[in-house]
Protein backbone atom coordinates (compact mmCIF):
# COMPACT_ATOMS: atom_id res chain seq x y z
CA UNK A 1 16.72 27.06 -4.11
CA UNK A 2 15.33 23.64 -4.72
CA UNK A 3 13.18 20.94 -1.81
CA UNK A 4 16.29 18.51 -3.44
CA UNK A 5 19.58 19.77 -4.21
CA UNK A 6 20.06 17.82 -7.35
CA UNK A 7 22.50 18.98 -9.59
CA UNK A 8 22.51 15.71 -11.82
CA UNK A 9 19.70 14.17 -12.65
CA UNK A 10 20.96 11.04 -14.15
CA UNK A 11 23.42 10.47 -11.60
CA UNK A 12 20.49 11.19 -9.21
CA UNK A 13 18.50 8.40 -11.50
CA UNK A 14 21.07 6.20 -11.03
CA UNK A 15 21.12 6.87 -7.23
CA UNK A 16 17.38 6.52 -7.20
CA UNK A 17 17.47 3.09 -9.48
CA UNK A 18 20.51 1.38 -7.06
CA UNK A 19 19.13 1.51 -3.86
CA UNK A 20 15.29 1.46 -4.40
CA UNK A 21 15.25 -0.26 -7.52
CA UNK A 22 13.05 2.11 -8.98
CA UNK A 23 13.23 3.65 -12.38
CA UNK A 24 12.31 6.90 -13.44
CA UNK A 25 13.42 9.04 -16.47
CA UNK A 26 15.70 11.99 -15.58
CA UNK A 27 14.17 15.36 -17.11
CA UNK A 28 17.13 15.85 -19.91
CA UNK A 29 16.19 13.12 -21.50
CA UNK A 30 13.13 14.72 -22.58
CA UNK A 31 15.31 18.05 -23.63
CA UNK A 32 14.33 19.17 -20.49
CA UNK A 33 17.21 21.89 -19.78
CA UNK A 34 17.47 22.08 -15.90
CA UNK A 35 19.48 19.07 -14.48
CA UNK A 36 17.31 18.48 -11.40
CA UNK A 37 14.08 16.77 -13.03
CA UNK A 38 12.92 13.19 -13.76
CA UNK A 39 9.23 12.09 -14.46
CA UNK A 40 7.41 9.70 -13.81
CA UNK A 41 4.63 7.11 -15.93
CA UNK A 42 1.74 6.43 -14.13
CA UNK A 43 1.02 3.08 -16.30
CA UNK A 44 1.36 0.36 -13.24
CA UNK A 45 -1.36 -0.69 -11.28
CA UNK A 46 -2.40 1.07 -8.08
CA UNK A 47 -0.46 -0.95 -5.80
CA UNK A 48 3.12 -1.09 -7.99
CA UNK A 49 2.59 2.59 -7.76
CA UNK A 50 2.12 2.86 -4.18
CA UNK A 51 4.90 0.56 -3.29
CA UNK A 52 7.27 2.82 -5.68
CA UNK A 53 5.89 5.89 -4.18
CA UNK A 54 6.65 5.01 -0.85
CA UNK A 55 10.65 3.80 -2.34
CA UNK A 56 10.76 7.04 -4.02
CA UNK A 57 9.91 9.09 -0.78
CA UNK A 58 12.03 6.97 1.35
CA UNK A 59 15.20 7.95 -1.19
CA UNK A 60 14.50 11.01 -1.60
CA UNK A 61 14.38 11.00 2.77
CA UNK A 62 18.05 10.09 2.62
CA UNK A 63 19.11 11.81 -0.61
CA UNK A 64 18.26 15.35 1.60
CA UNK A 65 20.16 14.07 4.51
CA UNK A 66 23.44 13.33 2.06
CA UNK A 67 22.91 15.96 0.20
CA UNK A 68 23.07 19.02 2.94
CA UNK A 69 19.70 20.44 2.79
């Protein structure tokens, strides 16, 4: 069992990038072969990061709550 029940990470990308206008990388497109990964750069300054962080956390806030767990 996973914290997020994400079954497809590009669709969850996609998700993410729509209503938070953030944009990470999902994990398969790194070969990764589980479908509930993405990853993150860390190249923005300190406060792009924080504001992202706190986008990410509110998505990921609702994501759960749509998502059953």
């Amino acid at each position: 069992p996973h914290l997020y029940p994400i079954v497809d990470d590009r669709e969850f990308i996609l998700e993410l990038l729509n209503e938070e206008r953030v944009l990470l990388v999902q994990g398969t497109g790194f070969n990764w072969s589980d479908t509930n990964h993405a990853r993150v750069v860390f190249l923005p300054n300190v406060d792009d990061l924080t504001e992202a962080i706190g986008r990410i956390a509110r998505f990921l806030h609702g994501y759960r709550k749509r998502h059953g767990t």
